[in-house]
Protein backbone atom coordinates (compact mmCIF):
# COMPACT_ATOMS: atom_id res chain seq x y z
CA UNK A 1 52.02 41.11 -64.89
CA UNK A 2 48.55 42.37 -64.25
CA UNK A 3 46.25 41.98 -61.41
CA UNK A 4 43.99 38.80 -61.31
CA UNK A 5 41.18 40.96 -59.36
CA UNK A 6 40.98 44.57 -61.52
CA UNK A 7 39.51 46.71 -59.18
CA UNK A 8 40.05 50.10 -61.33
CA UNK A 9 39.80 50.60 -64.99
CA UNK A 10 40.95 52.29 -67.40
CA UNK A 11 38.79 55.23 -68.86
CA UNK A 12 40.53 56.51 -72.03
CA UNK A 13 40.15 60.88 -71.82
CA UNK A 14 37.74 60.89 -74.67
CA UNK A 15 35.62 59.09 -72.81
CA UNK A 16 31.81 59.82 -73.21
CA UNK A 17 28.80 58.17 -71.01
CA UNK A 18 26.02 59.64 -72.63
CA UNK A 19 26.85 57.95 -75.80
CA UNK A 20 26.59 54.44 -74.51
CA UNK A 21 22.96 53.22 -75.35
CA UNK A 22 20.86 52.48 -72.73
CA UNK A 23 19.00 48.82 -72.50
CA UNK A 24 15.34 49.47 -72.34
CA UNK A 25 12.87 46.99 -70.60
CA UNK A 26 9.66 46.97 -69.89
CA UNK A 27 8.08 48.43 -66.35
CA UNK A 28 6.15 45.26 -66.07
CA UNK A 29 8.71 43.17 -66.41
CA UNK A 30 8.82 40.01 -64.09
CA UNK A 31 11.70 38.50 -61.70
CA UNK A 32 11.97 35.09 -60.33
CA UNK A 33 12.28 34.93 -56.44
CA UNK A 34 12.54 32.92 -53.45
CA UNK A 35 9.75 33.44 -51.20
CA UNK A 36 7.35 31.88 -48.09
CA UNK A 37 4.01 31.50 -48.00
CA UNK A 38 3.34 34.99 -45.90
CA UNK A 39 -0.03 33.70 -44.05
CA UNK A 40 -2.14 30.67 -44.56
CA UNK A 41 -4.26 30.15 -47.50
CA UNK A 42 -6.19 27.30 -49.17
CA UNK A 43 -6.70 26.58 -52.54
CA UNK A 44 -9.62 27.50 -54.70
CA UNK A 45 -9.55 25.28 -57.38
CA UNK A 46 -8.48 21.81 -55.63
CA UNK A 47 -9.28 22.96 -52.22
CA UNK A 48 -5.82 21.86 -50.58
CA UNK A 49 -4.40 24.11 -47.50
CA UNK A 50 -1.31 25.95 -48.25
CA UNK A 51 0.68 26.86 -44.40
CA UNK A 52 2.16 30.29 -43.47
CA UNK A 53 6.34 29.75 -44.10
CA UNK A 54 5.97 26.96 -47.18
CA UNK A 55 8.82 28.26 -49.71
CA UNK A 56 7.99 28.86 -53.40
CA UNK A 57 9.88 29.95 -56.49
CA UNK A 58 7.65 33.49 -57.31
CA UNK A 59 7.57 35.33 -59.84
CA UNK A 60 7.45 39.15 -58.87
CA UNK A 61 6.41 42.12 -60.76
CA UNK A 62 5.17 45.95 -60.06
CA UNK A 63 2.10 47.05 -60.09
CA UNK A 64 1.14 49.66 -62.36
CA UNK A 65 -0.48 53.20 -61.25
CA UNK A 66 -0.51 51.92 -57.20
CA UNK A 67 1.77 52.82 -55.05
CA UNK A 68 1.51 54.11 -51.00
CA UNK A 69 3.67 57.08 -50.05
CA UNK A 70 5.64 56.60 -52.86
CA UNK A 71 6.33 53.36 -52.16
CA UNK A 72 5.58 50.55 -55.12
CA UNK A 73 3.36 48.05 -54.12
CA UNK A 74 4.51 44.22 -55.83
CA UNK A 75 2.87 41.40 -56.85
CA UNK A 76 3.49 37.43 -56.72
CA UNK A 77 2.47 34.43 -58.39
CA UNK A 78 2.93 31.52 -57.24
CA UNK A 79 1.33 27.64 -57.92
CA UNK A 80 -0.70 25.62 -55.87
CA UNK A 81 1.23 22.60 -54.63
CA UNK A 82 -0.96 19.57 -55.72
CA UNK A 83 -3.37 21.32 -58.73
CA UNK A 84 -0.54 23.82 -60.02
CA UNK A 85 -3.54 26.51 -60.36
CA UNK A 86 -1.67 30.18 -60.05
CA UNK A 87 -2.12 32.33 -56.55
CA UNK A 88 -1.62 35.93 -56.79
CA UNK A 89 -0.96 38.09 -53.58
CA UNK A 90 0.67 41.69 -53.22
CA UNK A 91 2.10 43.83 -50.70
CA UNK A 92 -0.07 46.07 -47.84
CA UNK A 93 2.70 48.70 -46.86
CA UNK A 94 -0.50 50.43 -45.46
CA UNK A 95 -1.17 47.85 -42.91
CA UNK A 96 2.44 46.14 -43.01
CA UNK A 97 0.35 43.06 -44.44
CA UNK A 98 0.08 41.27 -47.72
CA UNK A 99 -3.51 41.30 -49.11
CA UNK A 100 -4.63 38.04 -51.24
CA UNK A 101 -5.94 38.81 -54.98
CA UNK A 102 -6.67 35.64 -56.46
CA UNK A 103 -6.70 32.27 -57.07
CA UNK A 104 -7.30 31.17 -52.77
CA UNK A 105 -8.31 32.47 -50.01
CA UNK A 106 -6.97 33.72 -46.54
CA UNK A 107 -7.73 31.36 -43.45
CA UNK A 108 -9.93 33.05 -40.57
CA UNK A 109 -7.44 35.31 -38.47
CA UNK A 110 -9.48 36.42 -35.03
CA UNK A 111 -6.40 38.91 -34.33
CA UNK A 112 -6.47 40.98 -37.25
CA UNK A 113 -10.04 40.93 -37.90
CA UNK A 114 -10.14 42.10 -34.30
CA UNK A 115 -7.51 45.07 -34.69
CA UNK A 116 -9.37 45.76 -37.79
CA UNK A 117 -12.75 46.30 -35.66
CA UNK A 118 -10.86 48.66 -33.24
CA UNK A 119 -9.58 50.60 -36.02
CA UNK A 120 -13.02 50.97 -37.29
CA UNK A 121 -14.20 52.31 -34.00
CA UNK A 122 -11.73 54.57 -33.25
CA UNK A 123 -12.17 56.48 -36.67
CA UNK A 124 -15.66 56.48 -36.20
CA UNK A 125 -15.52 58.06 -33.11
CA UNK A 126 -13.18 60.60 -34.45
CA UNK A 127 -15.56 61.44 -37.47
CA UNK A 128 -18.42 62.10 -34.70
CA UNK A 129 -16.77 64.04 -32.34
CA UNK A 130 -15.41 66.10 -35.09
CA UNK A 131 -19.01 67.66 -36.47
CA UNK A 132 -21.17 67.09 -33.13
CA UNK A 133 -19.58 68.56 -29.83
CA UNK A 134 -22.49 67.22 -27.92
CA UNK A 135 -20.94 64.05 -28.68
CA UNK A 136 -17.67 64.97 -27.09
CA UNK A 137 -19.49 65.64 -24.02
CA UNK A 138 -20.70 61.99 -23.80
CA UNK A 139 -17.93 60.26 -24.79
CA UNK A 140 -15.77 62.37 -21.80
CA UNK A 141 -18.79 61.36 -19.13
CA UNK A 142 -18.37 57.67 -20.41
CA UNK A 143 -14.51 57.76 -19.98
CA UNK A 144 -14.98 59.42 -16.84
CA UNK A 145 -17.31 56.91 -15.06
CA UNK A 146 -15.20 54.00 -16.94
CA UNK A 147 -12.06 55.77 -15.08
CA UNK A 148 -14.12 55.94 -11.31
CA UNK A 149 -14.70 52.31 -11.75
CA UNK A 150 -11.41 51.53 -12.56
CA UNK A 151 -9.83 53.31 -9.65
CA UNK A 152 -12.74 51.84 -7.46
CA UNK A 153 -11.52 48.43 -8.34
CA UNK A 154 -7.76 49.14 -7.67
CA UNK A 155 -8.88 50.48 -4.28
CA UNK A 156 -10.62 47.37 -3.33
CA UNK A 157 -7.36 45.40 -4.61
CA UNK A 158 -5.58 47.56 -2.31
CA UNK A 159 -7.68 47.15 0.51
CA UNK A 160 -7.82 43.06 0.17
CA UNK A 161 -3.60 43.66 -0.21
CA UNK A 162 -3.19 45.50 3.29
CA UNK A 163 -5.71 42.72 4.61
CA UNK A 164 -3.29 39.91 3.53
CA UNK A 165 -0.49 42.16 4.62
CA UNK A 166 -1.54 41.96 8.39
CA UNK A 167 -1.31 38.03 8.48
CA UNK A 168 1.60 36.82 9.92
CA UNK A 169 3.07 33.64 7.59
CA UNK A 170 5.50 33.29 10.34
CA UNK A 171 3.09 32.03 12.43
CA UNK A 172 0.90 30.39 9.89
CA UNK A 173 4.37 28.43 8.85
CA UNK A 174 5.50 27.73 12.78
CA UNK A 175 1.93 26.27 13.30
CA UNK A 176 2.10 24.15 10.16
CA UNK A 177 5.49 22.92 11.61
CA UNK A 178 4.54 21.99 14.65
CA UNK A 179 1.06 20.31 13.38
CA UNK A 180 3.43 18.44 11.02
CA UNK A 181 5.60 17.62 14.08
CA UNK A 182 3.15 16.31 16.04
CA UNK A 183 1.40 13.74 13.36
CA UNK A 184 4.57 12.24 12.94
CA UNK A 185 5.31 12.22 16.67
CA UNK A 186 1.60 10.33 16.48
CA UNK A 187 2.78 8.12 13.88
CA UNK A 188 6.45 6.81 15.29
CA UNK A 189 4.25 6.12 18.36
CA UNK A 190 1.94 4.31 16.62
CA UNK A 191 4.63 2.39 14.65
CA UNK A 192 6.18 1.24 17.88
CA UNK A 193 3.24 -0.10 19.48
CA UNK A 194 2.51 -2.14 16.49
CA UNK A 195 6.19 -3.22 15.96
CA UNK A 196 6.39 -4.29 19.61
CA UNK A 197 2.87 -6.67 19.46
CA UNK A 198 4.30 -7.97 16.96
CA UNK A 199 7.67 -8.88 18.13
CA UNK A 200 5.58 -10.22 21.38
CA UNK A 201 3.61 -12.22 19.14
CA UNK A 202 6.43 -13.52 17.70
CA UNK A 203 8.47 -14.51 20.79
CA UNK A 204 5.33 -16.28 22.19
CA UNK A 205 4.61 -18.37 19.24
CA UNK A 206 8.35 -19.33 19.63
CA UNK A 207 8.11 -20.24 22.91
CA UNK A 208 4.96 -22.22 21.70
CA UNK A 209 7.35 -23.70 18.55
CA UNK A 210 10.42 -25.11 21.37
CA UNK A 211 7.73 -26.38 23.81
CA UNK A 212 5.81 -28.36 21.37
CA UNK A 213 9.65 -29.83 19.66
CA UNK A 214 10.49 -30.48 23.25
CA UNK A 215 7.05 -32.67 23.73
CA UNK A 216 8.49 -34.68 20.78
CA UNK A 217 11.88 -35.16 21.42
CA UNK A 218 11.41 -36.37 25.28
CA UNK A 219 10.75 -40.70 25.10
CA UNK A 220 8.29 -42.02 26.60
CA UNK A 221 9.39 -44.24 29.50
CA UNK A 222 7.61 -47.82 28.66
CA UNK A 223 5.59 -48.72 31.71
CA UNK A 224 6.87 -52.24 33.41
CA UNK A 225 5.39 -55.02 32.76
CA UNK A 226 3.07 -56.67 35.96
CA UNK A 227 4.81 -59.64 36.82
CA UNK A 228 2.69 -62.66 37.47
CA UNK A 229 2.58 -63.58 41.42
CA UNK A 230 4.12 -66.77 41.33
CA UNK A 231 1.59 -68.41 44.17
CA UNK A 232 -1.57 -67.58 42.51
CA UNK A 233 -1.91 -70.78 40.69
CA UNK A 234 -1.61 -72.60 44.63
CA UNK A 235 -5.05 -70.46 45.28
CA UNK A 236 -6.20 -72.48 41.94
CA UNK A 237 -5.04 -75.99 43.53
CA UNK A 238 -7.83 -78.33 45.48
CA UNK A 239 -5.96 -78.74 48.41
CA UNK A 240 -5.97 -74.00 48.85
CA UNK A 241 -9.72 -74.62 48.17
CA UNK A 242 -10.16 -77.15 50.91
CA UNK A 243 -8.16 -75.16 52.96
CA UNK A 244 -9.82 -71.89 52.71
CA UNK A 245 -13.09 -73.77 53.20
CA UNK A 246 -11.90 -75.19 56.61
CA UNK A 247 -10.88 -71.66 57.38
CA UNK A 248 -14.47 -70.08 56.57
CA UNK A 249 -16.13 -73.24 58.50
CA UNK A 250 -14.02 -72.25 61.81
CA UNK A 251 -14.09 -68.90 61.72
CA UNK A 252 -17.93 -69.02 61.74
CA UNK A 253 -17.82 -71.61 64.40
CA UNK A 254 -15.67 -69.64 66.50
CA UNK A 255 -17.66 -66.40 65.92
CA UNK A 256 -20.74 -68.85 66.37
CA UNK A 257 -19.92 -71.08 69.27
CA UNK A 258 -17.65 -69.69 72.40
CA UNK A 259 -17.37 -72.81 73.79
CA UNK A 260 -15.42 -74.54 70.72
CA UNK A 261 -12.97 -71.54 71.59
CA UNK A 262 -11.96 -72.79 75.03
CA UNK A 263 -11.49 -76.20 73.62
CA UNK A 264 -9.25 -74.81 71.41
CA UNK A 265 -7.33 -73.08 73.49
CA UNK A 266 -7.42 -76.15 75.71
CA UNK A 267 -6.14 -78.20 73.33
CA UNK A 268 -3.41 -76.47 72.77
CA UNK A 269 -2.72 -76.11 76.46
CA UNK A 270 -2.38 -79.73 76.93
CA UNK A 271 -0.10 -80.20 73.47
CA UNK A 272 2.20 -77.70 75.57
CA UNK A 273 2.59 -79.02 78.55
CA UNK A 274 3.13 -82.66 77.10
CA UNK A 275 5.96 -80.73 74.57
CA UNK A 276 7.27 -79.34 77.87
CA UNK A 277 7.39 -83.13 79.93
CA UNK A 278 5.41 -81.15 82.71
CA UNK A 279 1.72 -82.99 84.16
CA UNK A 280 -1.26 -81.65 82.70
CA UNK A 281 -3.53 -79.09 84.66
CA UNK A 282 -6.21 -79.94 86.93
CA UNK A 283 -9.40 -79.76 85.61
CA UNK A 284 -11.22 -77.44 87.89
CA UNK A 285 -8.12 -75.05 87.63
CA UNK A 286 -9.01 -75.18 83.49
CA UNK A 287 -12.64 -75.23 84.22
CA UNK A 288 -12.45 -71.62 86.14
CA UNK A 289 -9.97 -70.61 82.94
CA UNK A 290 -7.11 -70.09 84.75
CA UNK A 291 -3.82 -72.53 86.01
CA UNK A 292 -2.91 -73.03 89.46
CA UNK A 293 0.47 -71.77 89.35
CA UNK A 294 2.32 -69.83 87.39
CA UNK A 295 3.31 -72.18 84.26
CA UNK A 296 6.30 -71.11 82.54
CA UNK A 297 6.25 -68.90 79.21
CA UNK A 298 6.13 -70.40 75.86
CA UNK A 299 6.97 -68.98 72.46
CA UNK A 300 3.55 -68.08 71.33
CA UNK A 301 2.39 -69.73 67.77
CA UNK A 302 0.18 -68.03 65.50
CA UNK A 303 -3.19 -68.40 65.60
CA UNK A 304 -3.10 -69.87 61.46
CA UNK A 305 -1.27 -72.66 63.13
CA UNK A 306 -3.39 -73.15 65.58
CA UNK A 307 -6.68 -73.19 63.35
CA UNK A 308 -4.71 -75.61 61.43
CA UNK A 309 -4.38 -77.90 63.95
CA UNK A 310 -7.99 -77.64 65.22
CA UNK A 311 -9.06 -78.30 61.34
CA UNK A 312 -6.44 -81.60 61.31
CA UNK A 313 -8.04 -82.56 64.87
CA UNK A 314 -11.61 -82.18 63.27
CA UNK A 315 -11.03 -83.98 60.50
CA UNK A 316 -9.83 -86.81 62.26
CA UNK A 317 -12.46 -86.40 64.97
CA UNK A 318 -14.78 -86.97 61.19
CA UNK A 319 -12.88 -90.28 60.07
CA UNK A 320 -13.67 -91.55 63.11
């Protein structure tokens, strides 16, 4: 059995490859590829912007009579997205770089235009200093000042480098620390004193709080009642009045007349010694105030009683 996968075949020994017939295509003929956009372009015909990296199928194809170094240069065609107008391009092997041919045109690049201007110069300086040698002489004194200022301004960044060198960040930092330290020293202190007012606050407006709930919850004791004297309404009755005005009538006539005094006292000398059984007293021994002999002691009466009885005697004395 033969191999599925014929990797060598069989050439018979009268075998001839120039007699084969060759296939002959054109040189411009044209293959369909896969491509991206290679730079950003926008539409001519409908306007509409076409990004670097959008894929297209392309046709490719060589161009004729150009070529760089031996190397072909290609062309592509592709179609606008939204007006299917055709966009040509084709390869820069000069500049590594595709160059656009038709049917758009190439977004602003600042990057190459500006490696393009520096290319320009550069050759253009060449060209001079190659016929004029007077030309070579300025363009060395130019480079040569540009190079003094150069090294003038990497001596100055030197200079401003050994400057910084000489500070000492250890003490910078160890300064910074302690600054650091000390605000927040500052601000625990501070912290206390306002967390002690207010726990101060507090405990007084507590102490305020229980002695105010005490106030409340302690009864008032009721005052007692005045009793009524019970022998007020006797001052009201006619016989207290009568009374009271016998009592202001002999109290002036005592402070008034002396001599009702002694008859009073008289009076109540004699009501003694008839209590007692004894004889009265002479009358000149009463007359001079005194009695002739020592007269025993009597329990002494009050002197209401005895204005009493000098009031009874008078009022008699007025019936009469």
């Amino acid at each position: 059995m033969s191999e599925r996968k014929v990797l060598n075949k069989y050439y018979p020994p009268d075998f001839d490859p120039s007699k084969i017939p060759k296939l002959k295509l054109p040189k411009d003929r044209q293959y369909v590829v896969r491509l991206m956009a290679p730079f950003n372009m926008r539409c001519k015909t409908c306007g509409e912007y076409i990004y670097k990296g959008k894929k297209f199928n392309a046709r490719k194809e060589t161009v004729q009579n150009e070529s760089y170094l031996g190397l072909p240069i290609f062309r592509f065609y592709i179609k606008c997205t939204r007006c299917l107008a055709e966009i040509t391009f084709k390869t820069d092997p000069e500049n590594t770089d595709y160059t656009m041919e038709h049917g758009a045109t190439r977004n602003f690049q600042a990057e190459k235009l500006l490696e393009e201007e520096e290319k320009r110069v550069q050759k253009e300086r060449e060209d001079e200093e190659l016929n004029n040698p007077m030309k070579v002489l300025e363009n060395r004194t130019k480079d040569s000042k540009l190079e003094m200022e150069v090294l003038e301004n990497l001596q100055e960044l030197k200079d401003l480098n050994q400057r910084q060198a000489h500070v000492d960040f250890e003490a910078m930092l160890r300064q910074h620390r302690l600054s650091e330290e000390e605000r927040q020293r500052q601000e625990q202190e501070e912290d206390e004193r306002e967390t002690a007012a207010l726990v101060e606050e507090s405990r007084k407006r507590r102490l305020l709080e229980d002695s105010d709930s005490e106030e409340d919850t302690t009864p008032t004791q009721p005052q007692p009642a005045l009793r009524p004297n019970p022998t007020a309404i006797l001052d009201e009755t006619p016989r207290a009045k009568r009374k009271a005005e016998s009592w202001e009538r002999s109290v002036g006539t005592l402070g008034s007349r002396p001599q009702l005094s002694c008859l009073v006292v008289k009076k109540t000398d004699l009501d003694a010694s008839i209590q007692r059984g004894g004889a009265p007293p002479l009358p000149g021994a009463m007359k001079n105030g005194q009695a002739a002999g020592p007269a025993p002691q009597t329990p002494s009466t009050s002197s209401l009683s005895q204005l009493g009885v000098y009031s009874d005697s008078e009022d008699s004395s007025g019936s009469n």
